[in-house]
C-alpha atoms as a PDB file:
ATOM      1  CA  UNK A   1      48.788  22.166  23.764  1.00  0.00           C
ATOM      2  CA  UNK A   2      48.774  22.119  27.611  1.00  0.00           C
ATOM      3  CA  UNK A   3      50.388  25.639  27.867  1.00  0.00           C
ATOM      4  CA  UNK A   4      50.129  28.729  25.716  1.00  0.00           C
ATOM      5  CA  UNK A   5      53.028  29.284  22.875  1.00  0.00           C
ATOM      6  CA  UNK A   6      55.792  30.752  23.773  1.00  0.00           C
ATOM      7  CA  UNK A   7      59.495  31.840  22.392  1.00  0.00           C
ATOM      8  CA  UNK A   8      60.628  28.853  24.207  1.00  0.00           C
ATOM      9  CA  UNK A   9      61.088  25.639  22.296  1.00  0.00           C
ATOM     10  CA  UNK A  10      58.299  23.608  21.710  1.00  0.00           C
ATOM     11  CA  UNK A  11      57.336  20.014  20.521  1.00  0.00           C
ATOM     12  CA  UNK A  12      56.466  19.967  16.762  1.00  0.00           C
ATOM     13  CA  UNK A  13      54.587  17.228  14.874  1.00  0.00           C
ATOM     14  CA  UNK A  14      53.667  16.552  11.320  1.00  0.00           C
ATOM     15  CA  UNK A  15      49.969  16.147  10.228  1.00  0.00           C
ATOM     16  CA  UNK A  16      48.849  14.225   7.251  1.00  0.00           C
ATOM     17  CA  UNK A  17      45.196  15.096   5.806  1.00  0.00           C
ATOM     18  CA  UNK A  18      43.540  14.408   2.723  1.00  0.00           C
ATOM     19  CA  UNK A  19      43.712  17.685   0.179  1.00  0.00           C
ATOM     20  CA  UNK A  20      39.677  16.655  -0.711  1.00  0.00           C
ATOM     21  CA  UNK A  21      38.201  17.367   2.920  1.00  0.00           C
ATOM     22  CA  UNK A  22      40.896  17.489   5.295  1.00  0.00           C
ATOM     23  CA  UNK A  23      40.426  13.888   7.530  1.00  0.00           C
ATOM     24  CA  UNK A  24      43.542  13.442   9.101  1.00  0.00           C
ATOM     25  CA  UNK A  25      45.599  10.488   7.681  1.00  0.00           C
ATOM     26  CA  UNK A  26      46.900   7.999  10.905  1.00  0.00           C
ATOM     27  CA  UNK A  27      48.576   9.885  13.979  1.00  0.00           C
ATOM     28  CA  UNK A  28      50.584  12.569  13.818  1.00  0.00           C
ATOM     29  CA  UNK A  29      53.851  11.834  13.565  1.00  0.00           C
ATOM     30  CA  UNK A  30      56.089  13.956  16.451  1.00  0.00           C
ATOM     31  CA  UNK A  31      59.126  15.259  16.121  1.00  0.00           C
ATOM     32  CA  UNK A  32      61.867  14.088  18.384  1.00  0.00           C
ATOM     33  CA  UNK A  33      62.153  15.817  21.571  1.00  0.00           C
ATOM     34  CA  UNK A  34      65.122  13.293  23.174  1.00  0.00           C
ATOM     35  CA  UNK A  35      68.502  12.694  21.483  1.00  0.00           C
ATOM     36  CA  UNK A  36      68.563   9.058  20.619  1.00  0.00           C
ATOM     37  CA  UNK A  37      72.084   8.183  19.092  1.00  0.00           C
ATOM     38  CA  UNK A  38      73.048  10.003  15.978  1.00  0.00           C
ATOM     39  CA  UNK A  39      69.879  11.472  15.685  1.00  0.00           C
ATOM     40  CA  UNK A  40      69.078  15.142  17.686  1.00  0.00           C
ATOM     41  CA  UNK A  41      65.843  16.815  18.985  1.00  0.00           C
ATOM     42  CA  UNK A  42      63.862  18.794  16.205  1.00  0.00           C
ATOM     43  CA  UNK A  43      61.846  21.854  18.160  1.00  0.00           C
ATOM     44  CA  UNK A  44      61.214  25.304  17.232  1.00  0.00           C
ATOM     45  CA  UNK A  45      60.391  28.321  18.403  1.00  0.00           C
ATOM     46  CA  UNK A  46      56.457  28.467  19.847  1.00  0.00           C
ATOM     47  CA  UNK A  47      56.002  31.682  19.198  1.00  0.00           C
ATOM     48  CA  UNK A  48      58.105  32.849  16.004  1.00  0.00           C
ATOM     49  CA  UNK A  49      55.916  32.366  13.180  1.00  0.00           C
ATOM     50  CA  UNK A  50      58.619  32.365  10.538  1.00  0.00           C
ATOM     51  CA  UNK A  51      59.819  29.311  11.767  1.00  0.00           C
ATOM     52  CA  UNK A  52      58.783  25.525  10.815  1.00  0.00           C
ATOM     53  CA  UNK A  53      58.594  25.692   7.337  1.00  0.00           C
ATOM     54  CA  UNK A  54      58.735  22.614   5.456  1.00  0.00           C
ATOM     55  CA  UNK A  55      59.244  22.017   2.219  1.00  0.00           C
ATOM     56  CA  UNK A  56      59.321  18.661   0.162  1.00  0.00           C
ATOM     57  CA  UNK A  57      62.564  17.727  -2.058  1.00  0.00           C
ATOM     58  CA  UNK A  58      62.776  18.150  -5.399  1.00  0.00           C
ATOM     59  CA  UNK A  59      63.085  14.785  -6.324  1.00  0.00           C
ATOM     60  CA  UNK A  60      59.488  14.713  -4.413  1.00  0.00           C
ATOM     61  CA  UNK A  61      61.156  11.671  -1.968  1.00  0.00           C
ATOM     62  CA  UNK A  62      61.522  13.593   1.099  1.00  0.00           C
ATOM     63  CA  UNK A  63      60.148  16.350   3.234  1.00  0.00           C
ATOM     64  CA  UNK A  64      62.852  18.893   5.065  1.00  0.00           C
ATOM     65  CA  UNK A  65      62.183  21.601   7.688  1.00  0.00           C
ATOM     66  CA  UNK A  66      64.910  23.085  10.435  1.00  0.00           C
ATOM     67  CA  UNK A  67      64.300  23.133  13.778  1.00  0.00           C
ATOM     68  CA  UNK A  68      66.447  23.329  17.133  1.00  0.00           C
ATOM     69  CA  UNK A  69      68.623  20.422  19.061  1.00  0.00           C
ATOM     70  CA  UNK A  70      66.817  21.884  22.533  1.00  0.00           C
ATOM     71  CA  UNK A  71      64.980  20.208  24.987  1.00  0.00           C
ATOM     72  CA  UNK A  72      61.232  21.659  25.385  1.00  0.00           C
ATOM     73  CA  UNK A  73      61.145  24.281  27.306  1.00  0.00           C
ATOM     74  CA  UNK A  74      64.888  25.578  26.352  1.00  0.00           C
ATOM     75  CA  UNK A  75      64.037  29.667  27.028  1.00  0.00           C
ATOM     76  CA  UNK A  76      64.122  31.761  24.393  1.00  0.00           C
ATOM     77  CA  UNK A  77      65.365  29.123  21.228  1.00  0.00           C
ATOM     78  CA  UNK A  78      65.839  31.420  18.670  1.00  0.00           C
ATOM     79  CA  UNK A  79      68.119  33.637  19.994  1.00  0.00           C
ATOM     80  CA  UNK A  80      70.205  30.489  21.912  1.00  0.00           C
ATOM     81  CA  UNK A  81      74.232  30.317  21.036  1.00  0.00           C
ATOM     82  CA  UNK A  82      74.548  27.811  18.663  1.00  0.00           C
ATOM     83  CA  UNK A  83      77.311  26.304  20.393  1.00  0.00           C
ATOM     84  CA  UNK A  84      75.209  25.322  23.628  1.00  0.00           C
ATOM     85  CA  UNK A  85      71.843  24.974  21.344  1.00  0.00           C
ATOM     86  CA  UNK A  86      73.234  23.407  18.351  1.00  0.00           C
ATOM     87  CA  UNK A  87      70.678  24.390  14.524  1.00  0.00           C
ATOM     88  CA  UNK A  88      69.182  21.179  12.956  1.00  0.00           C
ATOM     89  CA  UNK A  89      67.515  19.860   9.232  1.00  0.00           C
ATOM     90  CA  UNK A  90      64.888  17.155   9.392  1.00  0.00           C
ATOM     91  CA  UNK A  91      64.408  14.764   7.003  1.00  0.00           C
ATOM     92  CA  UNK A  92      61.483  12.307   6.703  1.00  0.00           C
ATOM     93  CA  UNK A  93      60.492  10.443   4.109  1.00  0.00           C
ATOM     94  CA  UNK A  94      57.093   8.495   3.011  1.00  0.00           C
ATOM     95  CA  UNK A  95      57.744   5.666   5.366  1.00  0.00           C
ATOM     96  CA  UNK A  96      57.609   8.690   8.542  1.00  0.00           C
ATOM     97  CA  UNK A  97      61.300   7.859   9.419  1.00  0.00           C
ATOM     98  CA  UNK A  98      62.572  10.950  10.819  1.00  0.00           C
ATOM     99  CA  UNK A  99      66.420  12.028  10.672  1.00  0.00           C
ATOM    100  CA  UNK A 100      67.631  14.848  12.217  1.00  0.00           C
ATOM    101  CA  UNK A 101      71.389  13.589  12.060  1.00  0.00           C
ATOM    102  CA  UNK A 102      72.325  16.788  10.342  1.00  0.00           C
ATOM    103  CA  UNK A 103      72.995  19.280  13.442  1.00  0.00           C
ATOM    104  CA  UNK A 104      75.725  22.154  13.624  1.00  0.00           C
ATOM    105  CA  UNK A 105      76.953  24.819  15.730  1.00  0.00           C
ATOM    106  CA  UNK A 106      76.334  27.939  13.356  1.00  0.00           C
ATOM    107  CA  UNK A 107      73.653  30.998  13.369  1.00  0.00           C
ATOM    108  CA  UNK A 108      74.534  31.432  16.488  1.00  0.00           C
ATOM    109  CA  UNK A 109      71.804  33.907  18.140  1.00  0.00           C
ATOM    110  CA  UNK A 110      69.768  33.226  15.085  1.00  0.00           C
ATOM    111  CA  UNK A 111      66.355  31.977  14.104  1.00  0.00           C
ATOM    112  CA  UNK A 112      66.472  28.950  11.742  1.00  0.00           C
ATOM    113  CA  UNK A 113      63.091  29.132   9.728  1.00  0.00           C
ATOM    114  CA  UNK A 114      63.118  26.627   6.585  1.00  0.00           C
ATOM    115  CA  UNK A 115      65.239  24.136   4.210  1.00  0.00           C
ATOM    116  CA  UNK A 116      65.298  22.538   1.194  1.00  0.00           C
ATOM    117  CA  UNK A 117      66.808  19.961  -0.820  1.00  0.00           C
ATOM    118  CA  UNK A 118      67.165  18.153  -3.961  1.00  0.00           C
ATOM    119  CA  UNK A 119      67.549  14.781  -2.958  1.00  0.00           C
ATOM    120  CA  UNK A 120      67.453  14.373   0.034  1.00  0.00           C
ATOM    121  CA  UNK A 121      71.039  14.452   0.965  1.00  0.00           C
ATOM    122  CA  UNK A 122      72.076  17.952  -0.284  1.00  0.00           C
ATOM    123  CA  UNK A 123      70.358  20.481   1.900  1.00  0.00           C
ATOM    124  CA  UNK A 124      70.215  24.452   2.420  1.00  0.00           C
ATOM    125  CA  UNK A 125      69.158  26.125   5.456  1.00  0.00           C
ATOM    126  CA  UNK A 126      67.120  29.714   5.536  1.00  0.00           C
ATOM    127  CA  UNK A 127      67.888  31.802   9.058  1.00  0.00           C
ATOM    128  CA  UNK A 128      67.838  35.625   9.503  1.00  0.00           C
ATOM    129  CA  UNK A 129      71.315  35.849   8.885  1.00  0.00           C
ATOM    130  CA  UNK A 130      71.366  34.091   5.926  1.00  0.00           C
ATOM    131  CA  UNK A 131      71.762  30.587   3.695  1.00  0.00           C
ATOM    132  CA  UNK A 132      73.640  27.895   5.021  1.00  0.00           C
ATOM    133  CA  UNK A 133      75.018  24.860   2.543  1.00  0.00           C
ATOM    134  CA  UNK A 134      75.212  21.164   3.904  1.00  0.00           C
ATOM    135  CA  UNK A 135      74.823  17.765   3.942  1.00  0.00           C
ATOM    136  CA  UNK A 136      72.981  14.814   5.671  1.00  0.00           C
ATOM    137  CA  UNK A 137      74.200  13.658   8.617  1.00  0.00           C
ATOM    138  CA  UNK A 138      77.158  16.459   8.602  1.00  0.00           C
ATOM    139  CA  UNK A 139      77.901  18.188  12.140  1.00  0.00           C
ATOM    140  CA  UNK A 140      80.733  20.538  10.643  1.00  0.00           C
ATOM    141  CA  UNK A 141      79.555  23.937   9.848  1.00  0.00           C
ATOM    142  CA  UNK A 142      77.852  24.802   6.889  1.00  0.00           C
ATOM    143  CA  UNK A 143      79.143  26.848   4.001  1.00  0.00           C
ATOM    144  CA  UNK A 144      77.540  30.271   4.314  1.00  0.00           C
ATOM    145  CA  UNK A 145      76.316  31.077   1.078  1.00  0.00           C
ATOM    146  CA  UNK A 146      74.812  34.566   1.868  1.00  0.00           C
ATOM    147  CA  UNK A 147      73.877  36.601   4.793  1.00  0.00           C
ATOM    148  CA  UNK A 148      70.778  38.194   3.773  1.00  0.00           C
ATOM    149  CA  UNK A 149      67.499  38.328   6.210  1.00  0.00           C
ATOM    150  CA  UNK A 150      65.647  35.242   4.311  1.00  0.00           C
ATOM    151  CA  UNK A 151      62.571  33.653   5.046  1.00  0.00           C
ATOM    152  CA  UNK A 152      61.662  30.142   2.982  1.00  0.00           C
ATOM    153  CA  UNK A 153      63.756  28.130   0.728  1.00  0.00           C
ATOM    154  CA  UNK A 154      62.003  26.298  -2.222  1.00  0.00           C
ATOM    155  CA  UNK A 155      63.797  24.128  -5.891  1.00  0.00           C
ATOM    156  CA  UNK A 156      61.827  24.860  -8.844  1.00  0.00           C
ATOM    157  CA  UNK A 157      63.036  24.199 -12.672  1.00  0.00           C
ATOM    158  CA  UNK A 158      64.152  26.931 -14.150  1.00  0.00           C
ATOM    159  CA  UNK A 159      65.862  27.058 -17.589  1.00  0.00           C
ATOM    160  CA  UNK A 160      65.865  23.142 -17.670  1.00  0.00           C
ATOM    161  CA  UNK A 161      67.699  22.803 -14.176  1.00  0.00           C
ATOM    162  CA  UNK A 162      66.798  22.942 -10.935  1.00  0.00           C
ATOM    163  CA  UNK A 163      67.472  26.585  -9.277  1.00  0.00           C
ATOM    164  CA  UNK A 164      67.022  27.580  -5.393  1.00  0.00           C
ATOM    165  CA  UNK A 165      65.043  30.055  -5.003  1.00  0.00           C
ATOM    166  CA  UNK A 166      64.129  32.138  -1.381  1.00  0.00           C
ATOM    167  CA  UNK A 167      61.729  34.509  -0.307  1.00  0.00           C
ATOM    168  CA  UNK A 168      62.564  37.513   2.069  1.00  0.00           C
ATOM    169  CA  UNK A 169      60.685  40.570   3.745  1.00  0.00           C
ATOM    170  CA  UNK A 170      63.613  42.594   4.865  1.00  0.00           C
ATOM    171  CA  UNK A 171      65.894  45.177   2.958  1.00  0.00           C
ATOM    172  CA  UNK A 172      67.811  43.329  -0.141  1.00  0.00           C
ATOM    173  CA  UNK A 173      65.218  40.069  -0.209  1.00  0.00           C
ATOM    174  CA  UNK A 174      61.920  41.279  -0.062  1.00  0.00           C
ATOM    175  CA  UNK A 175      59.656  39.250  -2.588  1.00  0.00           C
ATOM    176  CA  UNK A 176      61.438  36.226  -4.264  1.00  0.00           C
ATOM    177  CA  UNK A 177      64.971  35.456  -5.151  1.00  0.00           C
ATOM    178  CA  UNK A 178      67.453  33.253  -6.978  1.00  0.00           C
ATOM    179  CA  UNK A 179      70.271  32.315  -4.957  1.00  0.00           C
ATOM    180  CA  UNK A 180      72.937  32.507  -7.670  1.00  0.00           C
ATOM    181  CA  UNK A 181      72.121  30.013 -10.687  1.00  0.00           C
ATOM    182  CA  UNK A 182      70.932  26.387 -10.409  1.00  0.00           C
ATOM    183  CA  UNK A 183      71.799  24.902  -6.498  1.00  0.00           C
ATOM    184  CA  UNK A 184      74.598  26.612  -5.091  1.00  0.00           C
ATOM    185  CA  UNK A 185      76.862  25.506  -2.217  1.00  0.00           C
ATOM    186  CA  UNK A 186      80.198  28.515  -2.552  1.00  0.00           C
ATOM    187  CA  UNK A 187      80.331  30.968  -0.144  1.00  0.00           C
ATOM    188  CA  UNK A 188      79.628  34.538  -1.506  1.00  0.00           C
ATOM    189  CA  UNK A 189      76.854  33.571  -3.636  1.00  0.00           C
ATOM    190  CA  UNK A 190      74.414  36.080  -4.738  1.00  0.00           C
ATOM    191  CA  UNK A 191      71.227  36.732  -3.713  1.00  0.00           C
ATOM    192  CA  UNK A 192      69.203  38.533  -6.329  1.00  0.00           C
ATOM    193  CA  UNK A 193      65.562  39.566  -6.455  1.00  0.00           C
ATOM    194  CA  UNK A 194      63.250  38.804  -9.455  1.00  0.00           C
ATOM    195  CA  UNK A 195      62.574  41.562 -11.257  1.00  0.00           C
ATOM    196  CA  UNK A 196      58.808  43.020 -10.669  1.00  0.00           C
ATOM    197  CA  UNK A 197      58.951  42.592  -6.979  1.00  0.00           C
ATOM    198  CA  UNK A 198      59.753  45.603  -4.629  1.00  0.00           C
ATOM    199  CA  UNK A 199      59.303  46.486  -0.802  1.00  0.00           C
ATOM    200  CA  UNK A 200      55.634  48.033  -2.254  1.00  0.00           C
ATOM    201  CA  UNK A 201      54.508  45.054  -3.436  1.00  0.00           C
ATOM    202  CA  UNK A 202      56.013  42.818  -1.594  1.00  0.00           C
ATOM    203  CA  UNK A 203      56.841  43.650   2.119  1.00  0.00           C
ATOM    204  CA  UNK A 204      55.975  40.707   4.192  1.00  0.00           C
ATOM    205  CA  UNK A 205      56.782  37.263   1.386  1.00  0.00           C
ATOM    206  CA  UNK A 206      57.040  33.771   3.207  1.00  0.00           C
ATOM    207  CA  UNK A 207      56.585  30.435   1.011  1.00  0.00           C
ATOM    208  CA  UNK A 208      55.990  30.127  -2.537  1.00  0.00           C
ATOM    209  CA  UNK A 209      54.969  27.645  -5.021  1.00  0.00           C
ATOM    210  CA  UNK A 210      55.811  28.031  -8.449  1.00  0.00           C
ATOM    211  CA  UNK A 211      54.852  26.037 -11.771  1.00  0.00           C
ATOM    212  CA  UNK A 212      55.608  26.144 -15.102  1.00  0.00           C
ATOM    213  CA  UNK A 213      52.795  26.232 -17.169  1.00  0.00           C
ATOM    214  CA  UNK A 214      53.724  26.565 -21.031  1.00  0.00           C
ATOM    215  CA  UNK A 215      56.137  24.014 -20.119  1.00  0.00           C
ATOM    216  CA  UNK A 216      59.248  25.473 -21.593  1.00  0.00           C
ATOM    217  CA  UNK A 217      61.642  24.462 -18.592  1.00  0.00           C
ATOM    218  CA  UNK A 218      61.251  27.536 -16.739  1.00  0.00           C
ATOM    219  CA  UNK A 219      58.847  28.266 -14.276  1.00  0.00           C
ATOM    220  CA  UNK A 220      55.955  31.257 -15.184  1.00  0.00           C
ATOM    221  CA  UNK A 221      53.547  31.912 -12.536  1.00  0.00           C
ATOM    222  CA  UNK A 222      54.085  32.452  -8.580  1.00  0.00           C
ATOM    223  CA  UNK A 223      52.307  31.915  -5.769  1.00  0.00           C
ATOM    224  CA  UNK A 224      53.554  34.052  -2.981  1.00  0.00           C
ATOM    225  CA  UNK A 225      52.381  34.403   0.468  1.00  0.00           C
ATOM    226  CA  UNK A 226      51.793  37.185   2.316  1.00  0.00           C
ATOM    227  CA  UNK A 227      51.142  37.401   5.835  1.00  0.00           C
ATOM    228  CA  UNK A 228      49.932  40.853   6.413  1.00  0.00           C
ATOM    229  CA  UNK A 229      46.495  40.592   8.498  1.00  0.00           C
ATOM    230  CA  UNK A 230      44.985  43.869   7.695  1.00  0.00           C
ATOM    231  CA  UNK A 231      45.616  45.340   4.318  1.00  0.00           C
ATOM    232  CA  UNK A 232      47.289  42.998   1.144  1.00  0.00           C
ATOM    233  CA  UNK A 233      47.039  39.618   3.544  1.00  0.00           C
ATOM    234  CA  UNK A 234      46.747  36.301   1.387  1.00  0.00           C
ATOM    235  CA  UNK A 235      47.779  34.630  -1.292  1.00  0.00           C
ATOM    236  CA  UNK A 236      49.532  36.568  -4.044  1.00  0.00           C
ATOM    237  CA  UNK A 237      49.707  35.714  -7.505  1.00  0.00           C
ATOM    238  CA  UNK A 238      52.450  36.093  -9.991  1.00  0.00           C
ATOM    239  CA  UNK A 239      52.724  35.719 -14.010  1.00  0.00           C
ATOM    240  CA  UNK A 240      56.212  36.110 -15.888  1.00  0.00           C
ATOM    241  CA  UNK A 241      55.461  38.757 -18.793  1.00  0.00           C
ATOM    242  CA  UNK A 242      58.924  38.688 -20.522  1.00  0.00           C
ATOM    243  CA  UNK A 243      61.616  39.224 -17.992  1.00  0.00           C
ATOM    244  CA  UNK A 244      59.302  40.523 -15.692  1.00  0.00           C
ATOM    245  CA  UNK A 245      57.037  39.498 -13.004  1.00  0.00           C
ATOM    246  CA  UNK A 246      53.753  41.377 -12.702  1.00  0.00           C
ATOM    247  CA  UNK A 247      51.144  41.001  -9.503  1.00  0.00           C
ATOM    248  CA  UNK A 248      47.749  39.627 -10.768  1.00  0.00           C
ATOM    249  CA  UNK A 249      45.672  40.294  -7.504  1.00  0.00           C
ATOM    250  CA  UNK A 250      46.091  38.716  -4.008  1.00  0.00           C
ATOM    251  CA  UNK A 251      43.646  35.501  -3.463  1.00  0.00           C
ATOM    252  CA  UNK A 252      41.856  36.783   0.116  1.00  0.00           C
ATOM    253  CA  UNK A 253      42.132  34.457   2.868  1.00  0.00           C
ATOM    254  CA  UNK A 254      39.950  35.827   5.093  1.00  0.00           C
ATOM    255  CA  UNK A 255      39.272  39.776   5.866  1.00  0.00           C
ATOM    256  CA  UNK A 256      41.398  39.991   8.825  1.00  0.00           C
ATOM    257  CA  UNK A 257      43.974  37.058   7.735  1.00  0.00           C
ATOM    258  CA  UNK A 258      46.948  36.486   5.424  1.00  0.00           C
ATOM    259  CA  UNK A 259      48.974  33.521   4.651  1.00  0.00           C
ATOM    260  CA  UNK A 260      52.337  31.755   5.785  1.00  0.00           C
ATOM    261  CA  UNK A 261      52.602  28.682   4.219  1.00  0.00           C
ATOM    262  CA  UNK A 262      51.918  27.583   0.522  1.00  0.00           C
ATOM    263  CA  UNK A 263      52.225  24.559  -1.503  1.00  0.00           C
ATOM    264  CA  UNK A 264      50.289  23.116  -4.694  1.00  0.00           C
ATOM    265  CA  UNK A 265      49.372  21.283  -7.793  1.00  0.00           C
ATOM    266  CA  UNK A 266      48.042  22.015 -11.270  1.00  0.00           C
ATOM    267  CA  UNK A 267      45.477  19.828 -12.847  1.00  0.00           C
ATOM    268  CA  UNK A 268      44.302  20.923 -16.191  1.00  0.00           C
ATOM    269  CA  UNK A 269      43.852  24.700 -16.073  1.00  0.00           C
ATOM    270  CA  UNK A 270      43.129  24.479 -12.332  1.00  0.00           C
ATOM    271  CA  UNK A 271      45.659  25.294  -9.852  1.00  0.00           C
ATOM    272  CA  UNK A 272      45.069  23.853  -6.411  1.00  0.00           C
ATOM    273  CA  UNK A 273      46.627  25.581  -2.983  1.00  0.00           C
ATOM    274  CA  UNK A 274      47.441  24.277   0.464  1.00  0.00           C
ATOM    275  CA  UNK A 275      47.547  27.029   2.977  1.00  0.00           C
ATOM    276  CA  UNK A 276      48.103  27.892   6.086  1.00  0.00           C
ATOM    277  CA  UNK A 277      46.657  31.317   7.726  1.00  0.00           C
ATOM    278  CA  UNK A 278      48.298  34.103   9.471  1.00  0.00           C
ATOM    279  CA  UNK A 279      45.658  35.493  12.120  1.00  0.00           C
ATOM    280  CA  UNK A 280      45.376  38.230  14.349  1.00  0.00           C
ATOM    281  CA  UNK A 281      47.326  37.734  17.227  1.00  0.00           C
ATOM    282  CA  UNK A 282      48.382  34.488  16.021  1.00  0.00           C
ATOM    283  CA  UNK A 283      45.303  32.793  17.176  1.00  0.00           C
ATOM    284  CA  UNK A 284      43.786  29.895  15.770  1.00  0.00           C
ATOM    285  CA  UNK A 285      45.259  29.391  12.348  1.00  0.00           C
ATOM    286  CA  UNK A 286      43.919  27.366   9.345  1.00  0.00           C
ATOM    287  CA  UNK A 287      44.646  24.789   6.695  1.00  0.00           C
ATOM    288  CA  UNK A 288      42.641  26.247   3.391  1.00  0.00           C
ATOM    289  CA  UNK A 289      42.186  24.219   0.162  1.00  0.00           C
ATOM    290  CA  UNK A 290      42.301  27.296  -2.530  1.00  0.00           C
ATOM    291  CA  UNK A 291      41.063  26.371  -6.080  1.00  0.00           C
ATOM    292  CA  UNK A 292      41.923  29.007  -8.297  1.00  0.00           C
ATOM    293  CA  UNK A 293      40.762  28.232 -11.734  1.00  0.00           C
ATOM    294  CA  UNK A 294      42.770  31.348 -13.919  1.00  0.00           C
ATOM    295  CA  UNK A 295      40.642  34.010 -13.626  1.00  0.00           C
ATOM    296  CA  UNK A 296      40.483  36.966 -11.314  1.00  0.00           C
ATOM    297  CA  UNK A 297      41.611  36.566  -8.474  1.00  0.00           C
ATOM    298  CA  UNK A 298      38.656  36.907  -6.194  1.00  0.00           C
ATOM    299  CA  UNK A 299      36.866  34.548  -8.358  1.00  0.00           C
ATOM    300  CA  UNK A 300      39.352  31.685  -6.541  1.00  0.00           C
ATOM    301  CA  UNK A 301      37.571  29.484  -3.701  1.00  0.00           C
ATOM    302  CA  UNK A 302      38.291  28.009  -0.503  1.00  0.00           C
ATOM    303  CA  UNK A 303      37.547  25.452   1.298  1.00  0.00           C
ATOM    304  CA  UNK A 304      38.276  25.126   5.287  1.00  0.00           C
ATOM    305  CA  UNK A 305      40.719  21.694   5.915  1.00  0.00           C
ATOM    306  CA  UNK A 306      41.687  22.090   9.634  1.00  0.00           C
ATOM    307  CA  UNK A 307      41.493  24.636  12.351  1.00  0.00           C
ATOM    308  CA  UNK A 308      44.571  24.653  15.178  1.00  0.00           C
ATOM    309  CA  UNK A 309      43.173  24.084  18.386  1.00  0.00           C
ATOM    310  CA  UNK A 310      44.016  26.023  21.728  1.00  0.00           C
ATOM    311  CA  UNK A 311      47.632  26.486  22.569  1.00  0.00           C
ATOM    312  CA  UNK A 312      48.726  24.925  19.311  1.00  0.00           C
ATOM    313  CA  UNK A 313      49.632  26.681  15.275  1.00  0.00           C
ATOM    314  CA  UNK A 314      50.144  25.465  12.498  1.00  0.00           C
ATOM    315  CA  UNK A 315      53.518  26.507  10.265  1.00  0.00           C
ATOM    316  CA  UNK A 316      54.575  24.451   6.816  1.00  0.00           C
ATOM    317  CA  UNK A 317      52.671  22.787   4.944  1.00  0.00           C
ATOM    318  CA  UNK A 318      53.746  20.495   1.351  1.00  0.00           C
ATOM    319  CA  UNK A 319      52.713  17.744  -0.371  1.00  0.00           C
ATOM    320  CA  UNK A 320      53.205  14.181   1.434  1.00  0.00           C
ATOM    321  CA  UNK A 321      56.733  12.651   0.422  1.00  0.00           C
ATOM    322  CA  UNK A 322      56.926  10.030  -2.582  1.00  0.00           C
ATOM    323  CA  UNK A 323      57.395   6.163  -1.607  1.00  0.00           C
END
């Protein structure tokens, strides 16, 4: 916060707040800037707003997000050689122990903007030039699954097993995707979209939360969103018809604002939303409660949880980790 955000890296730090009003829970908890044995810096990127997404295991133990091993400051992070600049997954669990023993030289001149995992130990990385397969605590390169232009990675159940699933806003992954079938790790591994998304509808996709409401073993409704700040900003959402995925209406985050980062619960027939805001020119964005009760979408409300203050953003956002 003492300078304004820039593309060089930057010091990032994880915020717990109650979902009911938004108090921050303790201190934050920062992200390490200094190698300290095994363990590598986690920074991003101040100024690309893909990056920092975080996402919380499936086994609901852990939250993961990918970062940078560079010093703050390090010019220009995203587009560093990954040999001098080396890519990194974060793990931390409820406890607020943060690894970042998992580091590689790979996406070399690339951004690294989210991961995901299923316990913990297995992890996949999202960058612009694609999926990366690895493990915790592994330095070797990962396996590249695909080289697609993706955005967030997310694990929801789908036919009674877990299945990765990423988001994308360029040519080949715009909307949402299944990366091949259940939780891949071969090279060559398809990305495909799911059906009922297109460019149209879909041009500028970053997290998602899915759930599975009839409770079949397959998820059936989407939320998607969508961080255009003029036209189609916010929070779309999804319902599987069949075998195909039809827009119900975008829930508005504000006229001039769309969303980055998603996460959620369902209690009863009420879905709530976590969200962070995409702003004009990136300034000032907001933690939203969104309670969105089935019905139109405009009939969904918000509530205001946290505002970022001067020279600061915020990126991911999930549920708090599992003891």
């Amino acid at each position: 916060g003492a300078a304004a955000l820039t593309n060089d890296a930057t010091a990032g730090f994880l915020e717990r707040r109650q979902v009911a009003n938004g108090t921050i829970v303790g201190a934050p908890l920062a992200l390490p800037t200094a190698v300290n044995g095994a363990n590598r810096q986690l920074t991003f990127s101040g100024a690309a707003s893909v990056e920092g997404q975080l996402s919380r295991s499936s086994n609901g133990k852990y939250l993961v997000v990918a970062g940078y091993a560079a010093n703050p400051g390090t010019v220009n992070v995203s587009t560093s050689t990954s040999a001098a600049t080396n890519r990194v997954i974060g793990r931390i669990d409820a406890a607020g122990t943060v690894n970042t023993t998992t580091a590689f030289n790979a996406f070399s001149g690339s951004g690294v903007r989210g991961a995901a995992s299923t316990d913990g130990t297995m992890l996949w990385v999202a960058t612009d030039t694609g999926i990366g397969y690895t493990t915790l605590g592994s330095t070797a390169a990962p396996t590249i699954l695909n080289t697609g232009n993706v955005r967030a990675l997310q694990i929801f159940g789908q036919n009674n097993v877990q299945q990765l699933f990423v988001s994308g806003g360029a040519s080949g992954t715009y909307g949402v995707n299944t990366v091949g079938t259940g939780t891949p790790n071969a090279a060559g591994t398809a990305v495909t979209t799911l059906t009922g998304f297109t460019q149209a509808n879909s041009p500028s996709s970053y997290d998602f939360v899915a759930f599975d409401r009839d409770a079949n073993g397959s998820i059936d409704q989407l939320y998607v969103a969508d961080d255009r700040t003029v036209t189609g900003g916010g929070v779309q959402r999804w319902k599987l018809n069949g075998a195909t995925w039809t827009l119900e209406g975008t829930i508005s985050t504000g006229l001039t604002a769309g969303a980055r980062g998603v996460a959620g619960y369902v209690a009863g027939n009420t879905v709530t939303l976590l969200v962070t805001t995409s702003e004009v020119g990136n300034t000032a964005p907001r933690v939203l409660r969104v309670t969105d009760a089935g019905g139109a979408t405009a009939a969904a409300t918000s509530q205001l949880l946290a505002t970022a203050t001067t020279n600061t953003t915020y990126r991911g956002i999930a549920l708090a980790p599992l003891p």
